[in-house]
C-alpha atoms as a PDB file:
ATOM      1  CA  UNK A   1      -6.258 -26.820  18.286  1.00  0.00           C
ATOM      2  CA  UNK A   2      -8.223 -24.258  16.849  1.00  0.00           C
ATOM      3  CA  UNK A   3      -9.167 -24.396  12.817  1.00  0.00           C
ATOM      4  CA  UNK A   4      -8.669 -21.183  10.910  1.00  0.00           C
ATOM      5  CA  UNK A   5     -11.382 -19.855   9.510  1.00  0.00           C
ATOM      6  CA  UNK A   6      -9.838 -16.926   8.098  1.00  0.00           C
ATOM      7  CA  UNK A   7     -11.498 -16.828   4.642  1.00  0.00           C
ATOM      8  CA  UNK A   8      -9.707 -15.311   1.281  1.00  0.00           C
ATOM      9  CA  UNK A   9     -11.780 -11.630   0.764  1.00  0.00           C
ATOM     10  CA  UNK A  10     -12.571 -12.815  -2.672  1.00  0.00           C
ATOM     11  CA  UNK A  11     -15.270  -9.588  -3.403  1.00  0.00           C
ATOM     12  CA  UNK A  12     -12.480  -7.160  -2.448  1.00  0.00           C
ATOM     13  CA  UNK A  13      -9.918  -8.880  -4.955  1.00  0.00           C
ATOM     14  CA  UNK A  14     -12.815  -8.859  -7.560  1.00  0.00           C
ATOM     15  CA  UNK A  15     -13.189  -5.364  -6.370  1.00  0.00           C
ATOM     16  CA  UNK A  16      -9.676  -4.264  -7.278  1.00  0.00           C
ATOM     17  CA  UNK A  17      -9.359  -6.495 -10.435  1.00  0.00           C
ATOM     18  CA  UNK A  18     -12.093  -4.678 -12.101  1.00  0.00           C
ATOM     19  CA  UNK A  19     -10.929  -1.192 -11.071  1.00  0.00           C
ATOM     20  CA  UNK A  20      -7.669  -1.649 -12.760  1.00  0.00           C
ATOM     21  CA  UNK A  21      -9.331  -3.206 -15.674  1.00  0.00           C
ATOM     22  CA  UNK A  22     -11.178  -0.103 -15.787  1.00  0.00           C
ATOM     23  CA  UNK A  23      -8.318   2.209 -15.026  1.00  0.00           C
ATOM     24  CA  UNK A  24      -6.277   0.648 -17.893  1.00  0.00           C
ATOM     25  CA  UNK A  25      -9.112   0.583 -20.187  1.00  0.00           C
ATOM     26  CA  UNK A  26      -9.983   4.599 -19.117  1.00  0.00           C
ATOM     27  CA  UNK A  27      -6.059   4.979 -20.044  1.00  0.00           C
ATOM     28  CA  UNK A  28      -6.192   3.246 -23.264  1.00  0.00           C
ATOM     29  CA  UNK A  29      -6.077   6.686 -25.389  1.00  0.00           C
ATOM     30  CA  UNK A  30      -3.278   8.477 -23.042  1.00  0.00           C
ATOM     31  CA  UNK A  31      -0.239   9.254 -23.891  1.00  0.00           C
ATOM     32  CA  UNK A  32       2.214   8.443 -20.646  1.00  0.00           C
ATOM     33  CA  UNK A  33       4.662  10.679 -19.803  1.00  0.00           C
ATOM     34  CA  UNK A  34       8.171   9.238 -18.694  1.00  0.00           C
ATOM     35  CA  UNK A  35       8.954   9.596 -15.165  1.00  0.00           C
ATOM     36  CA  UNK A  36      11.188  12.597 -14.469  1.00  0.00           C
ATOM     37  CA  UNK A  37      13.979  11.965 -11.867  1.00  0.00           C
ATOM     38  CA  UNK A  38      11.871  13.874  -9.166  1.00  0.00           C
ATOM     39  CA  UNK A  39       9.123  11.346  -9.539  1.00  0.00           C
ATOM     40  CA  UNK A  40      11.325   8.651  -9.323  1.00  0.00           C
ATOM     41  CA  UNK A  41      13.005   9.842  -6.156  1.00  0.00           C
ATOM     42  CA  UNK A  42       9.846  10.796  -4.593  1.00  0.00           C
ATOM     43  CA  UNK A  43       8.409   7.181  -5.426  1.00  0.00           C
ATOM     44  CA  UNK A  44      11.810   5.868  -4.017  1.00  0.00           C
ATOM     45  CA  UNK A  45      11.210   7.530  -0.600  1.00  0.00           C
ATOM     46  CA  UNK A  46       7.940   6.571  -0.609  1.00  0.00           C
ATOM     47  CA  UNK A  47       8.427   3.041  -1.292  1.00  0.00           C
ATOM     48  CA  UNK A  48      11.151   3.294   1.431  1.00  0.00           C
ATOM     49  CA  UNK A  49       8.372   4.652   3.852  1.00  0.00           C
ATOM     50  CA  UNK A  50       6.451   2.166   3.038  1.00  0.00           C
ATOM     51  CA  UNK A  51       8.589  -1.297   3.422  1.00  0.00           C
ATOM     52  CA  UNK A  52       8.907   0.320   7.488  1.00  0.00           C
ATOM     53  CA  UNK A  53       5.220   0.234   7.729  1.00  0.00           C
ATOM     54  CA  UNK A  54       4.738  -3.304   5.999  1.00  0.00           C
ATOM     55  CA  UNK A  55       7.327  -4.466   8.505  1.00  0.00           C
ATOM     56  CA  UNK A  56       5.571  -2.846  11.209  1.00  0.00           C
ATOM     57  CA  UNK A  57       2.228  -4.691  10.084  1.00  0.00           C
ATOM     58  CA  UNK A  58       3.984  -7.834   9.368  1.00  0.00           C
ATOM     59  CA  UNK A  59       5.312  -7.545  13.346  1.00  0.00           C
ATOM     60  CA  UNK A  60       1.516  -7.321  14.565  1.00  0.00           C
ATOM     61  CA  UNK A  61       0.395 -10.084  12.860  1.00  0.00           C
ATOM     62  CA  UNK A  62       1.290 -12.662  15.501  1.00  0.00           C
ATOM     63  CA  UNK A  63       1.208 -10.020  18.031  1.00  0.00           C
ATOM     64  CA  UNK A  64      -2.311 -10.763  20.079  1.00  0.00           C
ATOM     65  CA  UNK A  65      -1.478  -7.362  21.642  1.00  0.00           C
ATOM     66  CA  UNK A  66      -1.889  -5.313  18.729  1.00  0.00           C
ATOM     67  CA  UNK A  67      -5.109  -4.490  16.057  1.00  0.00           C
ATOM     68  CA  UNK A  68      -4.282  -3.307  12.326  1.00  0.00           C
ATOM     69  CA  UNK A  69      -5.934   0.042  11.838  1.00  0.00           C
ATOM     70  CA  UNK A  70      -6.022  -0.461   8.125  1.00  0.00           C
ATOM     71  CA  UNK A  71      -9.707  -1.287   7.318  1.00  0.00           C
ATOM     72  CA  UNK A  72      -8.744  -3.218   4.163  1.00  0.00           C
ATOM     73  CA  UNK A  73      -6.999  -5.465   5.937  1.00  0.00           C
ATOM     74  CA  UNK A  74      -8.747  -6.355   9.134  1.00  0.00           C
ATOM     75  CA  UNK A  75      -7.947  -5.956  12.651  1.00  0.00           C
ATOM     76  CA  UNK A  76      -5.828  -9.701  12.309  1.00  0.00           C
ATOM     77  CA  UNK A  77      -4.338  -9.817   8.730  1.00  0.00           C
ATOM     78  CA  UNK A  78      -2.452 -13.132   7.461  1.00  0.00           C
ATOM     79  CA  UNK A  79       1.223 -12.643   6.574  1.00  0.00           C
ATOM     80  CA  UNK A  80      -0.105 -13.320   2.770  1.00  0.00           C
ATOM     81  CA  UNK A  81      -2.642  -9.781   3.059  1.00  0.00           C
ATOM     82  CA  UNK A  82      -0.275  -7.990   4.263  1.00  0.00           C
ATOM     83  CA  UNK A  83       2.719  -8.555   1.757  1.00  0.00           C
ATOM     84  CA  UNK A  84      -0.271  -8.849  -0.980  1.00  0.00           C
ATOM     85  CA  UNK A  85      -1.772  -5.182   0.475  1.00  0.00           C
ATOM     86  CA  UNK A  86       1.627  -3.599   0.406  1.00  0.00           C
ATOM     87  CA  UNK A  87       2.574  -5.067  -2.719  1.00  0.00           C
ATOM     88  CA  UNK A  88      -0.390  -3.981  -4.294  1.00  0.00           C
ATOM     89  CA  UNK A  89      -0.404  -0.616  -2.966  1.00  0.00           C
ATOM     90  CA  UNK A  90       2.981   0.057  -4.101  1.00  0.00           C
ATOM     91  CA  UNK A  91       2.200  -0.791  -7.848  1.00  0.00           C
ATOM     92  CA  UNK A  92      -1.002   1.227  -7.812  1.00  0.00           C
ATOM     93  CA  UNK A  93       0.783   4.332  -6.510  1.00  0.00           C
ATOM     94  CA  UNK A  94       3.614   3.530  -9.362  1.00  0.00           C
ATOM     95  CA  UNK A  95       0.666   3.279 -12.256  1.00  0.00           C
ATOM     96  CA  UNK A  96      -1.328   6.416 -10.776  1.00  0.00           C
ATOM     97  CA  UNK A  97       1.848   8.292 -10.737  1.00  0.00           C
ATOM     98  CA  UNK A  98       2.801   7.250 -13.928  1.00  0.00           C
ATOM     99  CA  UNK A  99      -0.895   7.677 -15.211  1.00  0.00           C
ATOM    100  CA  UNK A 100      -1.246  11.728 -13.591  1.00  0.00           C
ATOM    101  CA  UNK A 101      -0.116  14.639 -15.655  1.00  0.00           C
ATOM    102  CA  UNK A 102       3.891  15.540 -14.527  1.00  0.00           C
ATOM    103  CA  UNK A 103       2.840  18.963 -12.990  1.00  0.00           C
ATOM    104  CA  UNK A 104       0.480  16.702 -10.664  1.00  0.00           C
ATOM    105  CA  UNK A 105       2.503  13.838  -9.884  1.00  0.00           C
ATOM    106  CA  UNK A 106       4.673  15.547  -6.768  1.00  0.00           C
ATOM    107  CA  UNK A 107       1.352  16.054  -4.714  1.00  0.00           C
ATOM    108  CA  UNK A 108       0.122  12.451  -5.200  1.00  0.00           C
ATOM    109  CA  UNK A 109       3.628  11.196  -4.328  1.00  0.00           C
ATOM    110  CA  UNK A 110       3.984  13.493  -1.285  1.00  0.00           C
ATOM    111  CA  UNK A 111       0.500  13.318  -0.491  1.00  0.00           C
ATOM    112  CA  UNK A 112       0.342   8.915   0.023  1.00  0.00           C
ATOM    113  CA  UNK A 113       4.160   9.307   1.364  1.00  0.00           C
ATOM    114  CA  UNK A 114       2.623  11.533   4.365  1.00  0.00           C
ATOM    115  CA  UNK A 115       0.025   8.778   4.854  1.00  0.00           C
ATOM    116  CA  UNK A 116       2.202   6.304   4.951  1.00  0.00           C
ATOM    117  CA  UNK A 117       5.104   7.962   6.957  1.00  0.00           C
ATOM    118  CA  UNK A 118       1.861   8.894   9.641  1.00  0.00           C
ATOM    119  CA  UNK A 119       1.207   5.413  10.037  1.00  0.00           C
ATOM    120  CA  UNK A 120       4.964   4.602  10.763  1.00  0.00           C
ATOM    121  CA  UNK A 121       5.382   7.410  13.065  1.00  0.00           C
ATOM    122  CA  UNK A 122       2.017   5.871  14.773  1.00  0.00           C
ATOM    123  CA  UNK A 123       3.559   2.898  14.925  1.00  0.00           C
ATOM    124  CA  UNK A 124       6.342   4.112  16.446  1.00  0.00           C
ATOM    125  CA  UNK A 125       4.827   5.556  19.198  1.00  0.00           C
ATOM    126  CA  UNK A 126       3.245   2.026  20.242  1.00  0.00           C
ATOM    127  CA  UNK A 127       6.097   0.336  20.517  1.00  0.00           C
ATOM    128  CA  UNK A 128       6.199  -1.718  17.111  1.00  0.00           C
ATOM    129  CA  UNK A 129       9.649  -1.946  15.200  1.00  0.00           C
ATOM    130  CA  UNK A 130       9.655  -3.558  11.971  1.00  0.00           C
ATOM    131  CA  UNK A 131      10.145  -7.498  11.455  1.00  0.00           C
ATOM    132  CA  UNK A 132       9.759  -8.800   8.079  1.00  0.00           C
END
């Protein structure tokens, strides 16, 4: 037996704690727009796109076949980085959204939705259905 020696990334989740520390504190002085119903719906699908492609990750973890493409993650991510990655991900794109002026918010939305359904479709094509 084999020892895993799979270590936690700490710099990258330093990384990301101080970027939203700075985000928030950048924000401080903004005044947030709700969410229209469009935003909502286009977060909706988005989230929606992405729970297929954390599935599809989560399916390649123990998968010796397969390599995750996402450079954040690794070529072998844990079943904890993955569901912390897409978890992540999916409250960043909620505060950025929430953060950009309404007349902007439809590109960001469809623009990381297109990313993400890519990946899926990618996915797709090699053969990986998601398994959560």
């Amino acid at each position: 037996m084999t020892q895993n020696t799979r270590q936690t990334p700490w710099f990258a989740v330093r990384l990301a704690f101080c970027l939203i520390l700075v985000c928030f504190y950048g924000c401080a002085g903004k005044h947030w727009e709700p969410l229209s119903g469009q935003d909502v719906f286009l977060l909706l699908v988005g989230a929606g796109i992405q729970t297929v492609d954390c599935g599809q990750t989560l399916a390649l973890v123990n998968d010796p076949a397969y390599r995750e493409m996402n450079p954040i993650l690794g070529a072998d991510p844990s079943r904890n980085e993955v569901w912390a990655w897409m978890i992540g991900s999916l409250i960043t794109k909620v505060v950025v959204t929430w953060y950009l002026d309404p007349k902007d918010r439809p590109v960001w939305e469809v623009g990381t939705s297109l990313i993400s359904l890519w990946a899926v479709t990618n996915n797709m094509d090699e053969g990986l259905s998601p398994r959560f």
